[in-house]
Protein backbone atom coordinates (compact mmCIF):
# COMPACT_ATOMS: atom_id res chain seq x y z
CA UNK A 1 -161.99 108.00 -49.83
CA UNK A 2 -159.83 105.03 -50.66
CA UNK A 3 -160.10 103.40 -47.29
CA UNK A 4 -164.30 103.35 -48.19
CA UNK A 5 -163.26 102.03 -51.46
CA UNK A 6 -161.25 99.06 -49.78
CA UNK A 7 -164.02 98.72 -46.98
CA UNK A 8 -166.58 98.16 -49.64
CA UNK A 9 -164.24 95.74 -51.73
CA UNK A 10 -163.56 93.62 -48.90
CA UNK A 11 -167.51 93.44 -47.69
CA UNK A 12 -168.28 92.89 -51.38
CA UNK A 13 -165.63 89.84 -51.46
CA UNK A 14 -167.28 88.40 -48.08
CA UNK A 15 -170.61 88.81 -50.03
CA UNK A 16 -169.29 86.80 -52.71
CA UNK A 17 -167.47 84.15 -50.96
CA UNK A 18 -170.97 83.56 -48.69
CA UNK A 19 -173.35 83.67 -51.78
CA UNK A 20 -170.84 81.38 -53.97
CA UNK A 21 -169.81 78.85 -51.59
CA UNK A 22 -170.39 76.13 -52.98
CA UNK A 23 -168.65 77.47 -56.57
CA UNK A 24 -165.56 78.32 -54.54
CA UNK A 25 -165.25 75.16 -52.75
CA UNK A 26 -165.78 73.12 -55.70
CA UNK A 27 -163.28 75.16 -56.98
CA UNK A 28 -160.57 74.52 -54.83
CA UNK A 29 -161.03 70.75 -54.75
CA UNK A 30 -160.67 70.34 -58.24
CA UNK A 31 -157.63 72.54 -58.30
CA UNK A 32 -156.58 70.40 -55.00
CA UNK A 33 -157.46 67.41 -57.03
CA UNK A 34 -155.04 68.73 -60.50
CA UNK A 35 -152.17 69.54 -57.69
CA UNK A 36 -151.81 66.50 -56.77
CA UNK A 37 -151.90 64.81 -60.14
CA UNK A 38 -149.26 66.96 -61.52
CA UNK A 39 -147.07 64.81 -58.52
CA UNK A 40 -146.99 62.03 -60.56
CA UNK A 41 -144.88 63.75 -63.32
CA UNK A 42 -141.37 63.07 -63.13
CA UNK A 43 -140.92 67.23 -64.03
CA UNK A 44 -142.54 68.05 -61.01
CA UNK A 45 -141.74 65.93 -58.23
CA UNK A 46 -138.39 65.18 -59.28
CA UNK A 47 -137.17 67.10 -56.59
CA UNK A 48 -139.17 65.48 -53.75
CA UNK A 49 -137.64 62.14 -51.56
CA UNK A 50 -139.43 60.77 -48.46
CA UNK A 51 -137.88 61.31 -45.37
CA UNK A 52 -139.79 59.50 -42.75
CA UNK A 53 -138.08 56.15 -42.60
CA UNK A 54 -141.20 54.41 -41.18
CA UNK A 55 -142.95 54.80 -44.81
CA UNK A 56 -139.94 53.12 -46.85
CA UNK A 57 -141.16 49.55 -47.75
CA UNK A 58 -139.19 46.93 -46.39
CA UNK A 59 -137.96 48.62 -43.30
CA UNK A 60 -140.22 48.13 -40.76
CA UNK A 61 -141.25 44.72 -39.04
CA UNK A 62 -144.76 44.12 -38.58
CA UNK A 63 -144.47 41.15 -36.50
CA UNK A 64 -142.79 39.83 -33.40
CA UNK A 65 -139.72 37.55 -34.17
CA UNK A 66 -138.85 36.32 -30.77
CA UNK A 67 -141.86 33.85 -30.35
CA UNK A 68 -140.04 32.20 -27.23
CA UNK A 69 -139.32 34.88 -25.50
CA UNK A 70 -143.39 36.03 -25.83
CA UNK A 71 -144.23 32.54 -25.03
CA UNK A 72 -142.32 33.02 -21.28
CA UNK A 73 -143.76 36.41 -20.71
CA UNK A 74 -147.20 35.59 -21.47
CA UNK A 75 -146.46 32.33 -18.89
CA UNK A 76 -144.59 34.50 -16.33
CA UNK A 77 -148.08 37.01 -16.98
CA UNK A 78 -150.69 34.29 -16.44
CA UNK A 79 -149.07 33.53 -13.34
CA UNK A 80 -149.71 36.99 -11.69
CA UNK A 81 -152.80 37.28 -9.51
CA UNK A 82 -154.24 41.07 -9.15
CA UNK A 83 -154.47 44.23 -11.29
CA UNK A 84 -152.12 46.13 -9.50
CA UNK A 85 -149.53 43.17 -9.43
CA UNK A 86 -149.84 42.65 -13.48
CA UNK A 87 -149.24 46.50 -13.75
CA UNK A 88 -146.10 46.28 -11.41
CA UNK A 89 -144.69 43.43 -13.35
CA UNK A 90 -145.58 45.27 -16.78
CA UNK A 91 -143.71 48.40 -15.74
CA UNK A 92 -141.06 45.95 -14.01
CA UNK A 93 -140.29 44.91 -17.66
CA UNK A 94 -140.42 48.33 -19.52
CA UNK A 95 -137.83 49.26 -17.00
CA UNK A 96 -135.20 46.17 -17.30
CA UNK A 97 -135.53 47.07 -21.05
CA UNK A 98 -134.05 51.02 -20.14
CA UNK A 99 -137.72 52.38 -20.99
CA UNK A 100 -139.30 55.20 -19.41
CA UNK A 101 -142.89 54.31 -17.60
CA UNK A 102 -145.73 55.97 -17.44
CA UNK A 103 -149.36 55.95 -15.87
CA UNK A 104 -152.24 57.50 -16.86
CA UNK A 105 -155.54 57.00 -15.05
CA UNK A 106 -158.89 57.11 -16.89
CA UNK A 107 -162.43 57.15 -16.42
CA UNK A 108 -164.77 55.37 -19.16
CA UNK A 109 -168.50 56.29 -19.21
CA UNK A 110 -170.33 53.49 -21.04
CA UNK A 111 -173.78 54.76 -21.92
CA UNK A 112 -175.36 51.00 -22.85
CA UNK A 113 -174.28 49.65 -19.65
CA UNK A 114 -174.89 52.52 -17.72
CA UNK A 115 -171.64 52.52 -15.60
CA UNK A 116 -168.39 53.66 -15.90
CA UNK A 117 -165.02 51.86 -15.84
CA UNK A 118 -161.89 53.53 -14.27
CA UNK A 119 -158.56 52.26 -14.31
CA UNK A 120 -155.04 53.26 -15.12
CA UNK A 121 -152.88 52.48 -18.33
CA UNK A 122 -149.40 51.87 -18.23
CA UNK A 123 -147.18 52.90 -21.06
CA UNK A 124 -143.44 52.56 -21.89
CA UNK A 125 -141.51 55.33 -24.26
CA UNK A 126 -138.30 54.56 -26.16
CA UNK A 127 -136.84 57.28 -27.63
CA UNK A 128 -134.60 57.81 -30.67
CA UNK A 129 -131.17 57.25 -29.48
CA UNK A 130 -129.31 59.54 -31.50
CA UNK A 131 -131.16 62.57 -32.75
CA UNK A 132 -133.28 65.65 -30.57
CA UNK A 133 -135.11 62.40 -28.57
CA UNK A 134 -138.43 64.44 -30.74
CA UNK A 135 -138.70 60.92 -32.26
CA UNK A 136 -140.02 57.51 -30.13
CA UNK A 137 -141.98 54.85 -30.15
CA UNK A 138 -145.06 54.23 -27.59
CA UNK A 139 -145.64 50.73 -26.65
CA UNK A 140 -149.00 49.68 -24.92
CA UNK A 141 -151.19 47.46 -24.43
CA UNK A 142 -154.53 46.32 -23.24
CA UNK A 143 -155.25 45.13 -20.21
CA UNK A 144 -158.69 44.32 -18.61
CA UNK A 145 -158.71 44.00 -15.20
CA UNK A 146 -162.25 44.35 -14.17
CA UNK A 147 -164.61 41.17 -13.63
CA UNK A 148 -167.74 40.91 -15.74
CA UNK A 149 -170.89 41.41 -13.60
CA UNK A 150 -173.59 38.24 -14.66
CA UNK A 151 -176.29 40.09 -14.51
CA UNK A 152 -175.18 42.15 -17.79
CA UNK A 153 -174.16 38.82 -19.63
């Protein structure tokens, strides 16, 4: 008799939640929306600290500082005939840095040219020296190496 009891409680709960969805959600978002006020008290988030370094202000630089040394490479780069040559010398330069190289092909279907555009990326991990390598940064870039047809232009 008590299993009926809870069958009919928890189809009578389903009823409610369908019929009142929009109550219920409403619901949650303003209690969502009071949560996170209350962070901004001092008596409740006293015990909370941020522990991703990337979001502390001041310790991550946005821009390149070596301006030379990008003014070479983009020289030594312009000077490289060929798709698959530029990709060799990219991954050339990942790997004198003690990177590890990647490929990845891909296929793009563009619907208002009515083509597609396949190719292959090459990418470069570094990982965190000194913890469970579970942290890295990805560097890539773009690089377009197909030839624009006239007849679209």
């Amino acid at each position: 008799s008590s299993g009926i009891n809870a069958e009919y409680g928890v189809k009578k709960a389903k009823h409610i939640l369908v019929e009142k969805n929009k109550y219920v959600c409403a619901l949650f978002y303003v209690a969502g929306v009071i949560g996170l006020s209350l962070f901004a008290d001092i008596r409740v988030n006293q015990n909370t600290f941020v522990s991703e370094n990337a979001l502390l202000p001041g310790y991550v630089i946005t821009k390149y500082q070596n301006q030379a040394m990008a003014s070479s490479l983009e020289l030594q780069f312009s000077r490289i005939k060929g798709a698959g040559e530029k990709k060799r010398w990219i991954s050339d330069q990942f790997r004198s840095l003690g990177l590890e190289v990647y490929t990845q092909n891909f296929t793009v279907i563009r619907p208002l040219h009515q083509d597609k555009v396949s190719g292959e990326n090459v990418y470069s991990v570094y990982r965190a020296p000194k913890t469970a390598s579970a942290e890295a940064i990805v560097f890539s870039t773009s690089l377009k190496a197909w030839e624009p047809n006239p007849a679209r232009l």
